[in-house]
C-alpha atoms as a PDB file:
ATOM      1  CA  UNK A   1     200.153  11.340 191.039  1.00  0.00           C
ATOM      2  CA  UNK A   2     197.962  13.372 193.774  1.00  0.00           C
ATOM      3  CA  UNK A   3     200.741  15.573 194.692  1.00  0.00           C
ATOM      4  CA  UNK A   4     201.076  16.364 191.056  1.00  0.00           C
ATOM      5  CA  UNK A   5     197.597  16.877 190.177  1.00  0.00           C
ATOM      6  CA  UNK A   6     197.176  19.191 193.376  1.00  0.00           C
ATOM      7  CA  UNK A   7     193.748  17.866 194.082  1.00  0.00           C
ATOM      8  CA  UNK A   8     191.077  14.649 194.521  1.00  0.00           C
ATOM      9  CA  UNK A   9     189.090  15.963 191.573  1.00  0.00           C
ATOM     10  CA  UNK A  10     192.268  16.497 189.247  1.00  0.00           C
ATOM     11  CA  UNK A  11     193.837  13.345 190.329  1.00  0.00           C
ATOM     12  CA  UNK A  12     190.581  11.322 189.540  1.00  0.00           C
ATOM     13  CA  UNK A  13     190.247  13.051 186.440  1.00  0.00           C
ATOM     14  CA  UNK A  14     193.487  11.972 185.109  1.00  0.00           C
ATOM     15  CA  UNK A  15     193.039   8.678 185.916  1.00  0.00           C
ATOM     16  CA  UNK A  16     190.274   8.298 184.370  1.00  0.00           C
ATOM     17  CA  UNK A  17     191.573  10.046 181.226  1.00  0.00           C
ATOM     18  CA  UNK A  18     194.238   7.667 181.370  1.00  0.00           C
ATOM     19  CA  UNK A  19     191.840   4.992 181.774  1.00  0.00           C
ATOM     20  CA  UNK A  20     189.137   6.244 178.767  1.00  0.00           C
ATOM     21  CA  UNK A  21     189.075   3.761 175.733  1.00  0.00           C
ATOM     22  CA  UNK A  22     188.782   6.998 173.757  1.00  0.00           C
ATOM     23  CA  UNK A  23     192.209   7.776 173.957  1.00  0.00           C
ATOM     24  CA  UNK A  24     195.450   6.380 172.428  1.00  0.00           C
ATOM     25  CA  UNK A  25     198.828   6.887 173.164  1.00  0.00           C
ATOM     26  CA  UNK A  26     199.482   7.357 169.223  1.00  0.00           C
ATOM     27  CA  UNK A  27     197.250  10.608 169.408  1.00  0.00           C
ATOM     28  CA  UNK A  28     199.118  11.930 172.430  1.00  0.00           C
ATOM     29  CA  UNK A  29     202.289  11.202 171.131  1.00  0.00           C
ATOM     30  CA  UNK A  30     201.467  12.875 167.794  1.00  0.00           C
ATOM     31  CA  UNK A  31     199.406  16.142 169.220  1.00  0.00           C
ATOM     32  CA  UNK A  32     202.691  16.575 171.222  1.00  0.00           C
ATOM     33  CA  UNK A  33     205.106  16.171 167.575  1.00  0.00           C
ATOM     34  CA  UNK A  34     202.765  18.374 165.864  1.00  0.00           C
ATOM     35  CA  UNK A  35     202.792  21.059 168.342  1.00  0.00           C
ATOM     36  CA  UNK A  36     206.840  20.714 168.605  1.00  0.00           C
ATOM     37  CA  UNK A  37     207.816  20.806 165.239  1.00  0.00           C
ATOM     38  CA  UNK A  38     205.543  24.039 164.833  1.00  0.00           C
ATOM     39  CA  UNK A  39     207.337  25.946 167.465  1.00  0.00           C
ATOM     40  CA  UNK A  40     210.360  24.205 165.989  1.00  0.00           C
ATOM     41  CA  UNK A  41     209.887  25.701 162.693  1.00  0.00           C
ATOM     42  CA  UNK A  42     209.740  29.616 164.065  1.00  0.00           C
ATOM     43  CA  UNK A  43     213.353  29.039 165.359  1.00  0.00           C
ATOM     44  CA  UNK A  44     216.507  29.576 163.474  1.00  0.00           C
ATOM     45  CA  UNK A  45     218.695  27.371 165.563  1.00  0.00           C
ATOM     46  CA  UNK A  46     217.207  24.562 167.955  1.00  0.00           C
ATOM     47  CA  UNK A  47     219.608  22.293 170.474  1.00  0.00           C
ATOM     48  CA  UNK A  48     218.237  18.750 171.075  1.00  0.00           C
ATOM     49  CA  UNK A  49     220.511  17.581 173.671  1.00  0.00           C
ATOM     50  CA  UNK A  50     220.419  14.325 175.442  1.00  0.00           C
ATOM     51  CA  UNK A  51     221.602  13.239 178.171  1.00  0.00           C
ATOM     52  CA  UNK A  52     222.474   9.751 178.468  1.00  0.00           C
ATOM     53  CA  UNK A  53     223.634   9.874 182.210  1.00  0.00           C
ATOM     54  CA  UNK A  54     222.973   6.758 184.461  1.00  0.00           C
ATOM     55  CA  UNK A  55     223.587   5.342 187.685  1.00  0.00           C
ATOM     56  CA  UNK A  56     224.783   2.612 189.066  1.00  0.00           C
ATOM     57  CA  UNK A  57     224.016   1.784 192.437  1.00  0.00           C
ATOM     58  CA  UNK A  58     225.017  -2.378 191.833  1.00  0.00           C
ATOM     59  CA  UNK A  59     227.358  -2.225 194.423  1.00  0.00           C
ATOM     60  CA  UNK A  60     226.585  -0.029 196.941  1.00  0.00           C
ATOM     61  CA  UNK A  61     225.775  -2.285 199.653  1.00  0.00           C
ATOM     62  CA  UNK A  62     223.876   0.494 201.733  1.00  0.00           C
ATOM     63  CA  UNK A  63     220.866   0.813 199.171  1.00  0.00           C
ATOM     64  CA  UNK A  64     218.269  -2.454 200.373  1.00  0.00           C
ATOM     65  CA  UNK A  65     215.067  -3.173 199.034  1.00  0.00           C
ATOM     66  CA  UNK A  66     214.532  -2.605 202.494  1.00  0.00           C
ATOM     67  CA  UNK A  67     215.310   1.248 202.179  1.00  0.00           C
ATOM     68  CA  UNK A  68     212.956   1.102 198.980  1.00  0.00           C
ATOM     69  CA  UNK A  69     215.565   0.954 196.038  1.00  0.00           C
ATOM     70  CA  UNK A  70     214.091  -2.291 195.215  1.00  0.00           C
ATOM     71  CA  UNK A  71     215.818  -4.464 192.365  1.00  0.00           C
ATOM     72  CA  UNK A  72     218.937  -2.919 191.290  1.00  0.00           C
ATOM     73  CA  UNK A  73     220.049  -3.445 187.733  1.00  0.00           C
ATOM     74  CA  UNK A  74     223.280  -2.489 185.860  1.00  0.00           C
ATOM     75  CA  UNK A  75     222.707  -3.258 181.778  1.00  0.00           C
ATOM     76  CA  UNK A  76     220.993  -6.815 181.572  1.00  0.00           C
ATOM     77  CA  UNK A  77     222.068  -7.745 185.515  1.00  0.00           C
ATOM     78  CA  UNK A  78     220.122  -7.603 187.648  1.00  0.00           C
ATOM     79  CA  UNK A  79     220.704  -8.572 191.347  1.00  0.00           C
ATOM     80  CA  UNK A  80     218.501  -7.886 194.462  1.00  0.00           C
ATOM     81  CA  UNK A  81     219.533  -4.910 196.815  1.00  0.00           C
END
């Protein structure tokens, strides 16, 4: 979060904005659709791509919680590194 908010002050302030009872994640969420759909809407042709890569490090025995991968889960299994 610090490295991303480039300073103290900024980091601070965005915790505390995420923190605020003042805010929802509804409004967020919906400032951010309005604000799509109207630059959306000046476009003749929009791609929405996805990408529904993964990885699967289940069974590579070199990645330990040890090494910080932590628990390592492939669908519903989950297994410790």
């Amino acid at each position: 979060m610090s490295q991303a908010s480039g300073d103290w002050a900024n980091t601070k302030a965005t915790y505390n904005f995420w923190q605020s009872s003042r805010i929802e994640a509804q409004d967020i969420i919906e400032a951010h659709q309005k604000q799509t759909s109207q630059r959306a809407s000046k476009e003749e042709i929009i791609l929405a791509i996805q990408d529904m890569s993964n990885f699967n490090f289940t069974h590579h025995q070199s990645k330990t919680e040890e090494q910080g991968f932590g628990m390592i889960c492939a669908s519903l299994i989950c297994q410790r590194a």
